[in-house]
C-alpha atoms as a PDB file:
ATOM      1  CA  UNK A   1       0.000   0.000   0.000  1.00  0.00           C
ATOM      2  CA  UNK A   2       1.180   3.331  -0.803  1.00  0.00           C
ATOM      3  CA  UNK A   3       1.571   6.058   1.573  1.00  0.00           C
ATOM      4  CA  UNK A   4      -1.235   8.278  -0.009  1.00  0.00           C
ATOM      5  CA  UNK A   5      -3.501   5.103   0.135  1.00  0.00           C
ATOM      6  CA  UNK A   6      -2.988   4.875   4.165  1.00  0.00           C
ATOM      7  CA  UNK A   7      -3.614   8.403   4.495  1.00  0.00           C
ATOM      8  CA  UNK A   8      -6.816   7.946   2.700  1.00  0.00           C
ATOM      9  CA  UNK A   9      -7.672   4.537   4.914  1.00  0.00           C
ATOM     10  CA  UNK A  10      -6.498   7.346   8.433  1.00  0.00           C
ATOM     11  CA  UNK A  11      -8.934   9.532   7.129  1.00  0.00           C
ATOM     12  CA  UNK A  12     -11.806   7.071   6.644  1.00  0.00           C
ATOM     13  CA  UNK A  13     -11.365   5.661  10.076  1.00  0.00           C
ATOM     14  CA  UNK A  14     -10.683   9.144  12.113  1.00  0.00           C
ATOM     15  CA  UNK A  15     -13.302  11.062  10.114  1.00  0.00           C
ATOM     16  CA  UNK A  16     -16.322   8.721  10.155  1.00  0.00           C
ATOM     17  CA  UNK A  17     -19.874   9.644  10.466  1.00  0.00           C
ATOM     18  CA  UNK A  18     -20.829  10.015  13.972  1.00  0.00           C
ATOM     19  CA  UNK A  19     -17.414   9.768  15.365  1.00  0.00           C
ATOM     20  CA  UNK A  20     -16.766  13.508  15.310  1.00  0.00           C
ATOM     21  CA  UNK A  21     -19.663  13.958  18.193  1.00  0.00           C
ATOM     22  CA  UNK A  22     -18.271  11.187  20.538  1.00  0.00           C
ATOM     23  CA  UNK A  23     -15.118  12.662  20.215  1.00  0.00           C
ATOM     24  CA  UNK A  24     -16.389  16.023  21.160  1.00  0.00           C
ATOM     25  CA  UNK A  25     -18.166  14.971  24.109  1.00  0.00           C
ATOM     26  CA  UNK A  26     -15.077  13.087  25.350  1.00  0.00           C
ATOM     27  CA  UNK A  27     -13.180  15.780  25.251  1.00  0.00           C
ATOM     28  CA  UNK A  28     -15.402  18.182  27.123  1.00  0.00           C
ATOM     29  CA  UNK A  29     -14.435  16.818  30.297  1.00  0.00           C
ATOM     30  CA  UNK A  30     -10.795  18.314  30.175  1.00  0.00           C
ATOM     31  CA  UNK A  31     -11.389  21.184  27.671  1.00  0.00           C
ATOM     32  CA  UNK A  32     -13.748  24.040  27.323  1.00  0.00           C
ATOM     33  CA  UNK A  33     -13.947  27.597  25.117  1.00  0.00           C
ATOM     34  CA  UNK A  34     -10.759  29.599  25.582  1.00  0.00           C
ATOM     35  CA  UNK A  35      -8.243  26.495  27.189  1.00  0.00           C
ATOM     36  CA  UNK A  36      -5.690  25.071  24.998  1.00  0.00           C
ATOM     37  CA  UNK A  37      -4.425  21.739  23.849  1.00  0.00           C
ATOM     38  CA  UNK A  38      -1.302  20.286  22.777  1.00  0.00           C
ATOM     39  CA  UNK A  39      -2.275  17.292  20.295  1.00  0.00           C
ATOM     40  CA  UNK A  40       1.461  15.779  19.935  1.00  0.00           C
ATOM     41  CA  UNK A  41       1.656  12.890  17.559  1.00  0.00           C
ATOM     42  CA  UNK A  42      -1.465  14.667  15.579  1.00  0.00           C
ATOM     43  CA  UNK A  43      -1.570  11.972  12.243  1.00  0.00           C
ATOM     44  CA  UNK A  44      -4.335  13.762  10.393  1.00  0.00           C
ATOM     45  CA  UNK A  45      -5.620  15.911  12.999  1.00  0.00           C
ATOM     46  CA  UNK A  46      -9.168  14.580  14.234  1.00  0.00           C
ATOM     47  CA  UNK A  47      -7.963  15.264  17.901  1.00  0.00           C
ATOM     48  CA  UNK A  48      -7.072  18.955  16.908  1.00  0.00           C
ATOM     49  CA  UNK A  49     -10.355  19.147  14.667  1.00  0.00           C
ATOM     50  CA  UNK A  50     -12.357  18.291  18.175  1.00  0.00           C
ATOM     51  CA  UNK A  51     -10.229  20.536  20.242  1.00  0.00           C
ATOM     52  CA  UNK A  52     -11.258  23.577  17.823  1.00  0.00           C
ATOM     53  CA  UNK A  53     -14.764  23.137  17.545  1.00  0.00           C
ATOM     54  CA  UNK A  54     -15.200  22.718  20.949  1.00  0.00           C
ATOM     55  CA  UNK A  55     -13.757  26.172  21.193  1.00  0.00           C
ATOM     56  CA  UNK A  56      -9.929  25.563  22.360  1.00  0.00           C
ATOM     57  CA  UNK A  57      -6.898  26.581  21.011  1.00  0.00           C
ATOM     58  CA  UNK A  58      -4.437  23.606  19.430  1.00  0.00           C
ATOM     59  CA  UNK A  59      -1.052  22.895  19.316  1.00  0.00           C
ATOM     60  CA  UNK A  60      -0.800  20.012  15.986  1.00  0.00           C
ATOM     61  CA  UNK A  61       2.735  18.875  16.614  1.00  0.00           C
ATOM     62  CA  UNK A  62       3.267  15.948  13.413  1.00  0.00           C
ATOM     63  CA  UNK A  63       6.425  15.409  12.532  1.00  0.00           C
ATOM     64  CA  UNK A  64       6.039  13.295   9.126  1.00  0.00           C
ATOM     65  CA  UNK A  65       6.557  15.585   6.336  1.00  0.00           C
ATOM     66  CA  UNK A  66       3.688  14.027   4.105  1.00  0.00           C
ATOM     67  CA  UNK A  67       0.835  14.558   7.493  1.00  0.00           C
ATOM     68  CA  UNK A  68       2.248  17.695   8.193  1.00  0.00           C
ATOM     69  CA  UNK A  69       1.351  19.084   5.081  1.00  0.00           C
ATOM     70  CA  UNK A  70      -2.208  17.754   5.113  1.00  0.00           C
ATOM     71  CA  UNK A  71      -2.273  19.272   8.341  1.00  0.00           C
ATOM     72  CA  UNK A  72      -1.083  22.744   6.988  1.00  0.00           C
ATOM     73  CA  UNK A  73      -4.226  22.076   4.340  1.00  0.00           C
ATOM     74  CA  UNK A  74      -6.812  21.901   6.935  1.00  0.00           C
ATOM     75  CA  UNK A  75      -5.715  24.598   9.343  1.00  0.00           C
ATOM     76  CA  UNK A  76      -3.396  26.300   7.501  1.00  0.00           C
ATOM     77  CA  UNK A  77      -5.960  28.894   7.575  1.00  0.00           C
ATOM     78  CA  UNK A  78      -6.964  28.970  11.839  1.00  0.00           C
ATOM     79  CA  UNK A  79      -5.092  30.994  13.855  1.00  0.00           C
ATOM     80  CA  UNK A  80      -6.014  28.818  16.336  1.00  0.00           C
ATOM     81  CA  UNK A  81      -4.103  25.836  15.565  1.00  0.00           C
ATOM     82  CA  UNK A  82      -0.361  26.410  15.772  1.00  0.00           C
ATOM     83  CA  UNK A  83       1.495  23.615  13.570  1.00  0.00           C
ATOM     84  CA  UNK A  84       4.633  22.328  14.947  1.00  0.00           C
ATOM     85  CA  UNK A  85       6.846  19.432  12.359  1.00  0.00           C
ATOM     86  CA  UNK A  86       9.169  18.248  14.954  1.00  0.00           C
ATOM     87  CA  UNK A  87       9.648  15.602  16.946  1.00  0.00           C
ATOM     88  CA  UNK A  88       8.548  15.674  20.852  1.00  0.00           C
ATOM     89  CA  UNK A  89      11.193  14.050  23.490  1.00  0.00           C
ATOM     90  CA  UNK A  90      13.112  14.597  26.889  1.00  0.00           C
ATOM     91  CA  UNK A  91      15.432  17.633  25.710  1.00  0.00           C
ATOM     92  CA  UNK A  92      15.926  19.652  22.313  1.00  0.00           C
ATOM     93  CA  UNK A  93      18.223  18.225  19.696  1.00  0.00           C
ATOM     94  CA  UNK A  94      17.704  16.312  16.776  1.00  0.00           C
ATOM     95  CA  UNK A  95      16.526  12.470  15.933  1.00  0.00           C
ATOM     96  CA  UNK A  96      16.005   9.737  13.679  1.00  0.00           C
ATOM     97  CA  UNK A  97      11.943   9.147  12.734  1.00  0.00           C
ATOM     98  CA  UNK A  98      11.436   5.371  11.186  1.00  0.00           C
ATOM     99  CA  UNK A  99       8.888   5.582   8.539  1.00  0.00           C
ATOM    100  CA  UNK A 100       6.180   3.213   7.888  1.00  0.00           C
ATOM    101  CA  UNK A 101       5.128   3.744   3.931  1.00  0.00           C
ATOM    102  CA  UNK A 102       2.390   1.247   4.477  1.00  0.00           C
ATOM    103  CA  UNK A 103       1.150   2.630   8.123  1.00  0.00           C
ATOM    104  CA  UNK A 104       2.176   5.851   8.589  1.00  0.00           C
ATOM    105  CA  UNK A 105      -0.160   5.550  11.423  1.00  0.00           C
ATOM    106  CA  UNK A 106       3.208   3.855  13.699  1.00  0.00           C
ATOM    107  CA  UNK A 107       5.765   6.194  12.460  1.00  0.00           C
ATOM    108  CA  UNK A 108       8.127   6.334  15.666  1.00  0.00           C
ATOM    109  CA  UNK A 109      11.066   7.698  16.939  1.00  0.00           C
ATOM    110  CA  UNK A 110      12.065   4.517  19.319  1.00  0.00           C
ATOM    111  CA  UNK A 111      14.178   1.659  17.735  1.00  0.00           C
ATOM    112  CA  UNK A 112      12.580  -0.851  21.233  1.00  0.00           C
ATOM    113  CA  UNK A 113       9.483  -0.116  19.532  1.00  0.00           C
ATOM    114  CA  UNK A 114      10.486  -1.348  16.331  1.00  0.00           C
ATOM    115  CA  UNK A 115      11.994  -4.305  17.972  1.00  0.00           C
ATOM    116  CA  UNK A 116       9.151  -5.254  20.566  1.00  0.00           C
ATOM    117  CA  UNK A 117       6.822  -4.972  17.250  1.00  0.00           C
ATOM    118  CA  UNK A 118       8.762  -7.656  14.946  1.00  0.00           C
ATOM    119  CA  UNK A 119       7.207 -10.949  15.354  1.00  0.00           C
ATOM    120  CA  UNK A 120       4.373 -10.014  17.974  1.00  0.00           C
ATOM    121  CA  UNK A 121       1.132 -11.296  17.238  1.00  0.00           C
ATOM    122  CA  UNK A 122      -1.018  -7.840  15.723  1.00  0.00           C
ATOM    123  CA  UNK A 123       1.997  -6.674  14.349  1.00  0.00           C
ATOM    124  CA  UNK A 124       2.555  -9.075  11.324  1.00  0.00           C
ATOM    125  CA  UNK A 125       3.239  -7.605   8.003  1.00  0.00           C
ATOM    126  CA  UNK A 126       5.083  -4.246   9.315  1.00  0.00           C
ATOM    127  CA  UNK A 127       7.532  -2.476   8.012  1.00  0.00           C
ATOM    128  CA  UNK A 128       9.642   0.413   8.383  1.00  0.00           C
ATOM    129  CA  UNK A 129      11.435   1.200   5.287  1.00  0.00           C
ATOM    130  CA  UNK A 130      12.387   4.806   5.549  1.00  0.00           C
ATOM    131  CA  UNK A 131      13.617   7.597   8.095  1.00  0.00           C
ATOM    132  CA  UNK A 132      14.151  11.058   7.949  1.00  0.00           C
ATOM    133  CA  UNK A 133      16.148  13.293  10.673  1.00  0.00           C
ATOM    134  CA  UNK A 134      14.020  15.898  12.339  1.00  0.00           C
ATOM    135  CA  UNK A 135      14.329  18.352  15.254  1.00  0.00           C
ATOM    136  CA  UNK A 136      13.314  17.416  18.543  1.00  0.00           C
ATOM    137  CA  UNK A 137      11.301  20.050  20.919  1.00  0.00           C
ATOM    138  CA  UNK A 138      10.140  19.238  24.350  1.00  0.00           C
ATOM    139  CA  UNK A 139       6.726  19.633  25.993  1.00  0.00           C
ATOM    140  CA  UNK A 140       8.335  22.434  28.194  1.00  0.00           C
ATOM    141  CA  UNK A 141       9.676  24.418  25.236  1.00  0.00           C
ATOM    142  CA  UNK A 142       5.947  24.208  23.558  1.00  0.00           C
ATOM    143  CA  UNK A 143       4.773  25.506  26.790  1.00  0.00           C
ATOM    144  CA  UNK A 144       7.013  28.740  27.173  1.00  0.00           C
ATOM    145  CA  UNK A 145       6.062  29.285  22.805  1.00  0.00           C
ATOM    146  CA  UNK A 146       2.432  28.637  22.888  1.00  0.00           C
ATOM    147  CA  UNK A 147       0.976  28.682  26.507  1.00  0.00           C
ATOM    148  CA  UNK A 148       0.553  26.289  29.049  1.00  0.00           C
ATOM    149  CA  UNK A 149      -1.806  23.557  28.168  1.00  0.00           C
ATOM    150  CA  UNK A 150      -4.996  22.626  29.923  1.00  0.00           C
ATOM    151  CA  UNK A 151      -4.959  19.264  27.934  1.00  0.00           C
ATOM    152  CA  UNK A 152      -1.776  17.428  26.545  1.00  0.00           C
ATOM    153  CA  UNK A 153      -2.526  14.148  23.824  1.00  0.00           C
ATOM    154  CA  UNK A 154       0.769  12.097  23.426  1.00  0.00           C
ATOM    155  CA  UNK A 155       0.502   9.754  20.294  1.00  0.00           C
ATOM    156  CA  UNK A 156       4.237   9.079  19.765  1.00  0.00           C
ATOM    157  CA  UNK A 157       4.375   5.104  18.892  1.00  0.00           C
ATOM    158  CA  UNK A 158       7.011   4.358  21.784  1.00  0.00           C
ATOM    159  CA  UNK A 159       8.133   7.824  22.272  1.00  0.00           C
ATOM    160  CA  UNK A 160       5.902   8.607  24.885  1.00  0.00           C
ATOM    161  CA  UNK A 161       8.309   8.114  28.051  1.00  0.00           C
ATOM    162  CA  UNK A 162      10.761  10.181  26.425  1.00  0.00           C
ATOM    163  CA  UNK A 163       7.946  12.721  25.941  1.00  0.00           C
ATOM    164  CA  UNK A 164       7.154  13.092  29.388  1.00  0.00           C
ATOM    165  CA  UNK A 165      10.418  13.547  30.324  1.00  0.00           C
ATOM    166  CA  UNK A 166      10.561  16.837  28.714  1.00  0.00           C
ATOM    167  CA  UNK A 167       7.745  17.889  31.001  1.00  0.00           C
ATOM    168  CA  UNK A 168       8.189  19.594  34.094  1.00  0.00           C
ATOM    169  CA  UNK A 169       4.807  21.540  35.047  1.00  0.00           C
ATOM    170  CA  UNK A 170       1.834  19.041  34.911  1.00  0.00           C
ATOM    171  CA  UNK A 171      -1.126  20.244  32.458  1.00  0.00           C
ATOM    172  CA  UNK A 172      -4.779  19.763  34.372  1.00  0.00           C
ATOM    173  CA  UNK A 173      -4.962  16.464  32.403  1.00  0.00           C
ATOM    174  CA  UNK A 174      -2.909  14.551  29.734  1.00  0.00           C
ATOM    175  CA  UNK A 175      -3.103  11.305  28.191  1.00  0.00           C
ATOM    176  CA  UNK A 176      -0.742   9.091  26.323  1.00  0.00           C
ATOM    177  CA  UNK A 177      -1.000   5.800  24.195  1.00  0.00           C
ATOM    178  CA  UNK A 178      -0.020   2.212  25.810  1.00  0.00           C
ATOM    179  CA  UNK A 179       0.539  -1.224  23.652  1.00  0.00           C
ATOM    180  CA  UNK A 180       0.651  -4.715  25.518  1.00  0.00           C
ATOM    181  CA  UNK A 181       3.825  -4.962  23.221  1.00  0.00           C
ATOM    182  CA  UNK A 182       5.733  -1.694  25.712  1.00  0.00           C
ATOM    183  CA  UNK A 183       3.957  -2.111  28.526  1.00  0.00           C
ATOM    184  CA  UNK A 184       7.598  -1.216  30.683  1.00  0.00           C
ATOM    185  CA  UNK A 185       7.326   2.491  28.314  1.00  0.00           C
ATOM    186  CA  UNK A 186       3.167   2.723  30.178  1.00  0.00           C
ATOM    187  CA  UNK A 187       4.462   1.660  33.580  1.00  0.00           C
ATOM    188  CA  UNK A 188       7.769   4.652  32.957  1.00  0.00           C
ATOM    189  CA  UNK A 189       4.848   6.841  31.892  1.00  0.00           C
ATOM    190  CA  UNK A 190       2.722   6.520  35.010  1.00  0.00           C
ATOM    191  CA  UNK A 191       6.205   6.619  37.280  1.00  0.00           C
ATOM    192  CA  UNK A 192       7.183  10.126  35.373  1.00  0.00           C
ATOM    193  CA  UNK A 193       3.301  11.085  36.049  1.00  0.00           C
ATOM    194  CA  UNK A 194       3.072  10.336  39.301  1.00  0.00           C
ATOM    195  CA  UNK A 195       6.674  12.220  40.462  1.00  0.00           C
ATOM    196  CA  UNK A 196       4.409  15.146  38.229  1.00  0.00           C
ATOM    197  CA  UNK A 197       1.999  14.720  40.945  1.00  0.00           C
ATOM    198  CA  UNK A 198      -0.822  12.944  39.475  1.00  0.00           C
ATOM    199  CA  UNK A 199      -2.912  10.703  41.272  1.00  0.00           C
ATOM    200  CA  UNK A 200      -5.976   9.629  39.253  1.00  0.00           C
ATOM    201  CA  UNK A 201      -5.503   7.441  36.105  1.00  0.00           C
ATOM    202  CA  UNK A 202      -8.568   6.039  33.890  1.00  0.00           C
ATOM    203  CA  UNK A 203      -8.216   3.963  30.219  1.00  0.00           C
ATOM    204  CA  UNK A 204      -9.620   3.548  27.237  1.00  0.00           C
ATOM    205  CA  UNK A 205      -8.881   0.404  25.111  1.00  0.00           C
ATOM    206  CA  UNK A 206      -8.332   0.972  21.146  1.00  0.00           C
ATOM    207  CA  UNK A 207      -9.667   3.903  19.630  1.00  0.00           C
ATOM    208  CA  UNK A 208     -12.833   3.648  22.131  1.00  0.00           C
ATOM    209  CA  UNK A 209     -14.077   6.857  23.889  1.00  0.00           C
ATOM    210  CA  UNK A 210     -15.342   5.289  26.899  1.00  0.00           C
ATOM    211  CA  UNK A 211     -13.394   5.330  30.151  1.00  0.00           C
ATOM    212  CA  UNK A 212     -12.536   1.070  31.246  1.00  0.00           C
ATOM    213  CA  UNK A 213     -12.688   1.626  34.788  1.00  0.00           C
ATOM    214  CA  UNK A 214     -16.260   3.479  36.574  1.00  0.00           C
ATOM    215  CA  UNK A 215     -13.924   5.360  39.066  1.00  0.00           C
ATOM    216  CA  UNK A 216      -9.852   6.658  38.718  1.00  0.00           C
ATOM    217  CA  UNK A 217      -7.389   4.372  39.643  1.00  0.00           C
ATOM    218  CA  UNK A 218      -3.902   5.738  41.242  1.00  0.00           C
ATOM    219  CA  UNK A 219      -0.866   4.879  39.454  1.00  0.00           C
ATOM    220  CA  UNK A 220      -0.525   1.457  41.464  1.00  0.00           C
ATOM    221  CA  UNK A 221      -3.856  -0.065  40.271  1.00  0.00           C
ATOM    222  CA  UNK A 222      -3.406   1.106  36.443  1.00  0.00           C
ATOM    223  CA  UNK A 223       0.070  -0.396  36.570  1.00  0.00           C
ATOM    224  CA  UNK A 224      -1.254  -3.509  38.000  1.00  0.00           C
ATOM    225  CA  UNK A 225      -4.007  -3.180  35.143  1.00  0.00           C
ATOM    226  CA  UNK A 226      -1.973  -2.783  32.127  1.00  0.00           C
ATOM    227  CA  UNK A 227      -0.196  -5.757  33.344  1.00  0.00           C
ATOM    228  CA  UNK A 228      -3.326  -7.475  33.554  1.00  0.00           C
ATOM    229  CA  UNK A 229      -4.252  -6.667  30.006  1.00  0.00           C
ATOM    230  CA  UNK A 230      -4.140  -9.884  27.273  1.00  0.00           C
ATOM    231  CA  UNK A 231      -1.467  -8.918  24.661  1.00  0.00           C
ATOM    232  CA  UNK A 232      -4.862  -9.149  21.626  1.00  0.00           C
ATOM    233  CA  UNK A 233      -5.823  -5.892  23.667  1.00  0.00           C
ATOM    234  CA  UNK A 234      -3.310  -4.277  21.730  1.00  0.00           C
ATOM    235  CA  UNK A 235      -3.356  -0.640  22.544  1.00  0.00           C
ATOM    236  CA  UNK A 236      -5.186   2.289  24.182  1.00  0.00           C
ATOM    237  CA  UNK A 237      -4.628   5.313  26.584  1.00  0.00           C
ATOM    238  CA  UNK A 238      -4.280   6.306  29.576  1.00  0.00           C
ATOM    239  CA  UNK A 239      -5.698   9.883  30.854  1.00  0.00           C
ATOM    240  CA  UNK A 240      -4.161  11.678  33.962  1.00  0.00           C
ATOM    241  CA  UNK A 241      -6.426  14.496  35.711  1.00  0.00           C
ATOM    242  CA  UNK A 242      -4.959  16.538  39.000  1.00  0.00           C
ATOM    243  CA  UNK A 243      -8.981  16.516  39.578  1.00  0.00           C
ATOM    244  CA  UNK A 244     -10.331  13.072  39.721  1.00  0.00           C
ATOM    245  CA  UNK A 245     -13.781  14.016  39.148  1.00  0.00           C
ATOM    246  CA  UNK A 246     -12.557  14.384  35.438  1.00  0.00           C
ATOM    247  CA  UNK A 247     -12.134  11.062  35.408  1.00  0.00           C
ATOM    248  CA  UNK A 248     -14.894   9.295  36.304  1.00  0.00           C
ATOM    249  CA  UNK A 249     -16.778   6.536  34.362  1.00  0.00           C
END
């Protein structure tokens, strides 16, 4: 499959009918009119789509050249969407992205990734067969440019420990993705969360909008989760609230 074809297959998927309005609703529990979100790892920006008509600012940090200018397409025109093609990570520099032409949906940044993918049942059939050197930012540095955020989205295919790392003032919630094939980058996430000083968790599995759990977990119980989780589970997120009550089922 060609690139262009896999965009086209994202944009099916992200953009379906009906999806649009769950999304929205979701994301009214950590966002309202006026706060601001960071959507890092954007792909072809449904997250930022929902975090603009919902009335908040975005931050569409995509670092694949080919996304980023089908990003530029659809908001190259709101000045409230800033567009950032870098990579995110623990400290500004520069670093290799692997590119999937097939997926371009688990471009990453993390050679374990790569390697916990080969052979693991889910994964079969993929292929990295390009990269590309790009600047690295932090979550910090996007902070003192653009504002602080009220929400953070972290969609960086293995990347996402290395993401945190670069954070040092915790937004009022955040989320990042888990697979069953990292789960030792999820339980770094929640450690780097917690020193943050988090202390309610909640999941959803896939690309579902519903929270697993009917009450936030601390960092103990979703670790003890995750580890739980049967590796045809595949893949999710994990949101982080200071307030609990964002969190709730």
């Amino acid at each position: 499959m060609t690139t262009a074809r896999a965009i086209g297959r994202s944009l099916r998927v992200y953009y379906a009918p009906g999806r649009a309005e769950r999304l929205d609703a979701f994301h009214r529990r950590f966002l309202g009119p006026g706060g601001l979100a960071f959507d890092i790892g954007a792909h072809v920006g449904d997250r930022t789509a929902s975090f603009r008509r919902i009335g908040a600012r975005a931050v569409a940090v995509e670092p694949q050249p080919r996304l980023a200018r089908l990003l530029r397409l659809f908001f190259g025109r709101d000045p409230g969407v800033a567009r950032v093609a870098a990579l995110v990570g623990a400290a500004p520099g520069e670093a290799v992205l692997r590119l999937n032409t097939a997926n371009p949906t688990v471009a990453t940044a993390s050679p374990d990734f790569i390697a916990a993918a080969a052979g693991a049942p889910g994964w079969e059939g993929q292929h990295w067969d390009a990269a590309i050197a790009l600047p690295v930012t932090t979550l910090d540095a996007l902070a003192a440019a653009h504002g602080r955020p009220d929400f953070v989205k972290i969609d960086v295919e293995g990347y996402e420990a290395a993401a945190l790392a670069g954070l040092s003032v915790a937004p009022r919630s955040l989320s990042f993705e888990f697979t069953t094939i990292q789960r030792g980058v999820a339980l770094a996430c929640l450690d780097r969360l917690a020193a943050l000083g988090y202390g309610a968790f909640n999941a959803c599995l896939g690309e579902g909008m519903e929270f697993a759990h009917p009450r936030p977990l601390d960092a103990a119980g979703m670790a003890a989760w995750i580890a739980s989780l049967p590796a045809e589970a595949n893949s999710g997120d994990i949101y982080a609230a200071l307030d609990p009550a964002r969190l709730a089922g």
